[in-house]
Protein backbone atom coordinates (compact mmCIF):
# COMPACT_ATOMS: atom_id res chain seq x y z
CA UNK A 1 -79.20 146.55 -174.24
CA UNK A 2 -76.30 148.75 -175.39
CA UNK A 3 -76.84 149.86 -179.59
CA UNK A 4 -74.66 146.49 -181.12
CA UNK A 5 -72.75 149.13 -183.34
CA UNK A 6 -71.51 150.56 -180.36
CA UNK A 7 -70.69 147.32 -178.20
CA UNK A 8 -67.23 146.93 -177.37
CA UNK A 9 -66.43 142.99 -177.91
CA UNK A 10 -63.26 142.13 -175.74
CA UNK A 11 -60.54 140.85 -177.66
CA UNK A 12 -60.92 137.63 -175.77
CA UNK A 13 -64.53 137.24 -176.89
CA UNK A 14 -63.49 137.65 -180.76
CA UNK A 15 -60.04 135.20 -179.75
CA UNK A 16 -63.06 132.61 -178.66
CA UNK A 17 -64.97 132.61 -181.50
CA UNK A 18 -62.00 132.76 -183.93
CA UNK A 19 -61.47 129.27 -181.97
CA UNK A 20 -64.90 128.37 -182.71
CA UNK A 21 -64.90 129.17 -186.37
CA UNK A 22 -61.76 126.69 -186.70
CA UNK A 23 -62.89 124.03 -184.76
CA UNK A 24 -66.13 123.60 -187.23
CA UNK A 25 -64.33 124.17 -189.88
CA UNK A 26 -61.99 120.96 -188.85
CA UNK A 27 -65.14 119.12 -187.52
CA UNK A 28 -67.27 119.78 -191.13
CA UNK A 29 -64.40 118.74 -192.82
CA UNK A 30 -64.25 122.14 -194.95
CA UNK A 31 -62.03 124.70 -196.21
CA UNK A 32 -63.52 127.43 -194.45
CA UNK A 33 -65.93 128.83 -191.55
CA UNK A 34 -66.55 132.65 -190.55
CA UNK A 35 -68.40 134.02 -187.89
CA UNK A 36 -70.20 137.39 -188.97
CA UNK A 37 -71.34 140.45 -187.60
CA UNK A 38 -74.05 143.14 -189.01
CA UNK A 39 -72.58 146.96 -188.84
CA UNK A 40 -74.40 149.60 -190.62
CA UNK A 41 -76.21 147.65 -193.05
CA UNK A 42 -72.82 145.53 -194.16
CA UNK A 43 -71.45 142.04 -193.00
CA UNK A 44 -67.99 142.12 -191.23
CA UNK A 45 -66.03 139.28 -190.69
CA UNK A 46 -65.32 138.81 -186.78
CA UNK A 47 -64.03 135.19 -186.87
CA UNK A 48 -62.14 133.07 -189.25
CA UNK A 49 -60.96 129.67 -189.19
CA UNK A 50 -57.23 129.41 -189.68
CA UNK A 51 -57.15 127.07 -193.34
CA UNK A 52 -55.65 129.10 -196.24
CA UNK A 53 -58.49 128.11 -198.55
CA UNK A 54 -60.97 131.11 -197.55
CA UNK A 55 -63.09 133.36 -198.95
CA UNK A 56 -62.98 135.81 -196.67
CA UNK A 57 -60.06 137.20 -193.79
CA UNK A 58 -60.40 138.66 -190.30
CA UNK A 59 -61.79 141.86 -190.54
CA UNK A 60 -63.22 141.46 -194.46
CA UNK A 61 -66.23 143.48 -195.03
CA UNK A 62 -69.06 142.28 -197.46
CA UNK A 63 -71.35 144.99 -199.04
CA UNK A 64 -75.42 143.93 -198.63
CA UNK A 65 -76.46 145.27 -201.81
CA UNK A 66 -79.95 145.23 -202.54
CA UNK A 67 -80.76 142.66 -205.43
CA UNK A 68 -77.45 140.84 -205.08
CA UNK A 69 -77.40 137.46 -203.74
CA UNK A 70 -74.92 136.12 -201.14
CA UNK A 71 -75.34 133.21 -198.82
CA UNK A 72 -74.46 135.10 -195.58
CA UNK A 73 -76.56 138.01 -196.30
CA UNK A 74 -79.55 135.50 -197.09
CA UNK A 75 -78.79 134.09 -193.64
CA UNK A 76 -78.84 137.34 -191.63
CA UNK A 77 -82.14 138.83 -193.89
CA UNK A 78 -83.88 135.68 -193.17
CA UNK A 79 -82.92 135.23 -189.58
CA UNK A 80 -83.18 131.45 -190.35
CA UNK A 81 -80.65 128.92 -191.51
CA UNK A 82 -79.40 128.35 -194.82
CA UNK A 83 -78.50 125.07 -196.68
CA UNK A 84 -76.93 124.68 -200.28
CA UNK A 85 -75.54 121.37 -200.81
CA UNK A 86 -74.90 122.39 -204.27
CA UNK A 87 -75.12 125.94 -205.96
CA UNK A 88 -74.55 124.33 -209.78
CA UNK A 89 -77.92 122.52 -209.11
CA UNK A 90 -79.55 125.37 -207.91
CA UNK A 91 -81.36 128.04 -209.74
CA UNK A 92 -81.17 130.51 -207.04
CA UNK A 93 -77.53 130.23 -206.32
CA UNK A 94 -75.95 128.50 -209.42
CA UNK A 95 -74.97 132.16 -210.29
CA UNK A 96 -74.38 134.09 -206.93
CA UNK A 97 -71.15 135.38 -206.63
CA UNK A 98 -69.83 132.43 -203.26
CA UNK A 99 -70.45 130.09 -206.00
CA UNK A 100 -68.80 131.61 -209.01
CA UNK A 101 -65.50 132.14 -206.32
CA UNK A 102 -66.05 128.29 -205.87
CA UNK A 103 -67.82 127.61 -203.06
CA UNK A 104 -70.45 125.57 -204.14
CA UNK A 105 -71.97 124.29 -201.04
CA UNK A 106 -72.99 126.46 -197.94
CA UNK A 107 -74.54 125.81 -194.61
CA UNK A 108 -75.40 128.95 -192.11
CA UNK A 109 -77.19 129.95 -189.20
CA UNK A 110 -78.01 133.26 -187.57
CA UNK A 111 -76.77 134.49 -184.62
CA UNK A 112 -78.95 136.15 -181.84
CA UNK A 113 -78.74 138.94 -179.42
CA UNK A 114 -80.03 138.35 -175.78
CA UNK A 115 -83.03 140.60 -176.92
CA UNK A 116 -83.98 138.73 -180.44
CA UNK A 117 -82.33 141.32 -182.61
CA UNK A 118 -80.22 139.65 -185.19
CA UNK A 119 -76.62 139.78 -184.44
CA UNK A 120 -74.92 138.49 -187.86
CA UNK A 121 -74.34 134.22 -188.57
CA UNK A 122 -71.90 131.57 -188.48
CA UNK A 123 -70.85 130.05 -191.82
CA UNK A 124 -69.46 127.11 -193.47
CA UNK A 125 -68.22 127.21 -197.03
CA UNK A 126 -67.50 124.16 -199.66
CA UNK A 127 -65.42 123.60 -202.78
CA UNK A 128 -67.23 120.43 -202.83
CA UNK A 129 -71.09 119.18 -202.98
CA UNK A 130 -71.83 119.06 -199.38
CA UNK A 131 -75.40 117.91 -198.02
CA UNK A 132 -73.84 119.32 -193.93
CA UNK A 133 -75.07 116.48 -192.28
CA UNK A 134 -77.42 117.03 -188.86
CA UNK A 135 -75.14 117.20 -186.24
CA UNK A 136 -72.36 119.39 -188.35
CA UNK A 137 -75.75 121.91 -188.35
CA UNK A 138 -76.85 121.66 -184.68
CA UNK A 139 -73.28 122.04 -183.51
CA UNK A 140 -73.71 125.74 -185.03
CA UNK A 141 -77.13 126.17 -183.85
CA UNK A 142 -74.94 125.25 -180.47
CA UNK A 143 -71.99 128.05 -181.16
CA UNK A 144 -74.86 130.49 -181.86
CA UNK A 145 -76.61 130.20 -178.59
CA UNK A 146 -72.62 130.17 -177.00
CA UNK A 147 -72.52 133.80 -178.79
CA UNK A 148 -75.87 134.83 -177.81
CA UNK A 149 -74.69 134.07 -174.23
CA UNK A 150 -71.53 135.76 -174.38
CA UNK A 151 -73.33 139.06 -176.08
CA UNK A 152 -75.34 139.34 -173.03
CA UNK A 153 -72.67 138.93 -170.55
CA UNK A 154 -70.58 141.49 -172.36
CA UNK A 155 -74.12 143.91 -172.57
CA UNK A 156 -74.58 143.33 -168.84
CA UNK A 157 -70.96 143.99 -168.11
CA UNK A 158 -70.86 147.40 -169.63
CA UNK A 159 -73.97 147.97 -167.63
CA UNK A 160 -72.08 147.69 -164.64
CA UNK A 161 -69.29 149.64 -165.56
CA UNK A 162 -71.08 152.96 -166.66
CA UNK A 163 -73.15 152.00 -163.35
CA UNK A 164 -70.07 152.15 -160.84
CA UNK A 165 -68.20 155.08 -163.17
CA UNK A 166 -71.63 157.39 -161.99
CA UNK A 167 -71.06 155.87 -158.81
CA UNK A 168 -67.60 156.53 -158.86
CA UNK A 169 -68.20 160.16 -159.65
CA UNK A 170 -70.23 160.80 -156.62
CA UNK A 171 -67.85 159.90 -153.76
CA UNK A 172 -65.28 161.51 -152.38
CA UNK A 173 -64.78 164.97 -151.09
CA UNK A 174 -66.89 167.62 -152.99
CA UNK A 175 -65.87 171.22 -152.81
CA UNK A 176 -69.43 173.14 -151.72
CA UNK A 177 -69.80 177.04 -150.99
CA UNK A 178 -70.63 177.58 -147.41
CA UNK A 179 -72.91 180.78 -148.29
CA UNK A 180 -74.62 179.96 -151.43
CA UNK A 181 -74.28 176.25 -151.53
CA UNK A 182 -72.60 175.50 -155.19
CA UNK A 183 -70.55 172.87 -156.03
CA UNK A 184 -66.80 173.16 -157.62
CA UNK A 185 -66.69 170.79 -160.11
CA UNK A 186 -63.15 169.11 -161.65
CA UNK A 187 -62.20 171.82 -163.58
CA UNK A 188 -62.07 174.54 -160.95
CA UNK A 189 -65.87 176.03 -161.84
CA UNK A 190 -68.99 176.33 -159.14
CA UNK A 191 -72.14 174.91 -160.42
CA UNK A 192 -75.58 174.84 -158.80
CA UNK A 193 -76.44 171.76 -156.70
CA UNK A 194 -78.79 170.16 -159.19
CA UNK A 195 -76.95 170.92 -162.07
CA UNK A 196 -73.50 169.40 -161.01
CA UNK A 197 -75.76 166.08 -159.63
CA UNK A 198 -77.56 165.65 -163.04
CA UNK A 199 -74.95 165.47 -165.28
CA UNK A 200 -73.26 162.98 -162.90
CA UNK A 201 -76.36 160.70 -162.60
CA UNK A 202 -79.83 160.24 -163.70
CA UNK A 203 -81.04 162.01 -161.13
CA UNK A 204 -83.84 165.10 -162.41
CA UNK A 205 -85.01 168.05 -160.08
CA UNK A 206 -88.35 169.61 -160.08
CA UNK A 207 -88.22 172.97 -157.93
CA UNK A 208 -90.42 173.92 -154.48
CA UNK A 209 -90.42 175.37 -151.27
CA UNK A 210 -89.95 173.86 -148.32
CA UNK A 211 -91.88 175.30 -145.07
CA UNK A 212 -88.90 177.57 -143.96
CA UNK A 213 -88.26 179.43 -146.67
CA UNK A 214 -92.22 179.76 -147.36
CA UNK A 215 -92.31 181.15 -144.46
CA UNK A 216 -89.10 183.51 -145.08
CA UNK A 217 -90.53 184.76 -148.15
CA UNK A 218 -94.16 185.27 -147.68
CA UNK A 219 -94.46 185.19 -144.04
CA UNK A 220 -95.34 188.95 -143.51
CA UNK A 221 -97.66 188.99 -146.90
CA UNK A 222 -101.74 189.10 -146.03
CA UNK A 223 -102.31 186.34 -148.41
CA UNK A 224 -100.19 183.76 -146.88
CA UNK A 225 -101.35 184.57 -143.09
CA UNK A 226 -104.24 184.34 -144.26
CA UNK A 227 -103.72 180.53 -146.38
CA UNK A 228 -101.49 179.97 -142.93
CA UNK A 229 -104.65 180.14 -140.77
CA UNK A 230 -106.76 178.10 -143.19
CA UNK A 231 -104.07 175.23 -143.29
């Protein structure tokens, strides 16, 4: 699966789960929902519901710095859910820095690649003591599996692209020397055979003889008649 740093989410992927992060946010009754993504050790925020009550906006990035508590990061470190129906009654999180911006009740869950790597969370944040009844919770257990789906479609889909663009670059016309067999490439320079087909594919050579030009080249020695007679 393609390095998730590197994975180029269509716009209408991120448009989707913008959607998503809206709709629970409605559904829980709260003031805001993100869904998150891990890039070089941070937290960006890919989704956002639309409420202006948020900690966070499209795009934000939160720092994971060692020894300092956030609910998201706890999420993502974990790879496991996350409940806080109240941060002021809670020694761990009564002085984190979600609750001290006033969001004193938290519910997240991680998100998944297709391959079991973590992929970042979806979140829901409270003003209000909030104990995120079941179904609010398996709903986003729900839109993480929906993400883990779409990560693999969008994995398998640039698989097939940089599968037909090799294809691609093998068809067609190719320019080859009638005497000494190279190949012009695109920009007007010969190139051996195997060197022109291995940077185009995944093709490797390993170099012999074939019985002609064994015979070409060591016919007339003593050594080979000899081997030749044997054989």
């Amino acid at each position: 699966m393609p390095d998730i740093n590197k994975l180029r989410i269509p716009d209408i992927a991120v448009l989707k789960w913008r959607n998503i992060a809206d709709l629970l946010a409605q559904i829980a009754g709260v003031p805001a929902a993100t869904i998150n993504v891990v890039e070089d050790g941070n937290i960006r925020i890919i989704g956002t519901s639309q409420g202006p009550d948020k900690p966070f906006k499209q795009g934000d990035v939160i720092k994971m710095i060692p020894g300092v508590r956030t609910y998201c990061a706890t999420v993502i470190e974990s790879q496991e859910k996350l409940i806080v129906p109240d941060a002021g009654k809670s020694y761990l999180w009564k002085d984190s820095a979600d609750a001290g911006a006033g969001y004193i009740a938290y519910a997240g869950v991680p998100v998944f690649q297709a391959d079991g790597e973590i992929f970042g969370s979806i979140c829901l944040y409270d003003r209000k003591q909030n104990q995120f009844d079941g179904a609010i919770v398996r709903l986003m257990e729900e839109f993480s599996e929906i993400i883990t789906n779409h990560l693999s479609l969008i994995a398998k889909n640039i698989q097939l692209e940089e599968a037909a663009k090799e294809m691609r670059t093998l068809q067609g016309l190719i320019p080859i020397c009638a005497q000494c067999k190279k190949i012009r490439d695109d920009k007007g320079f010969w190139q051996k055979v195997e060197v022109y087909l291995e940077e185009r594919s995944n093709a490797r050579f390993t170099h012999g003889l074939c019985d002609e030009c064994m015979q070409l080249l060591y016919g007339k020695q003593k050594w080979f008649k000899e081997k030749d007679k044997k054989g």
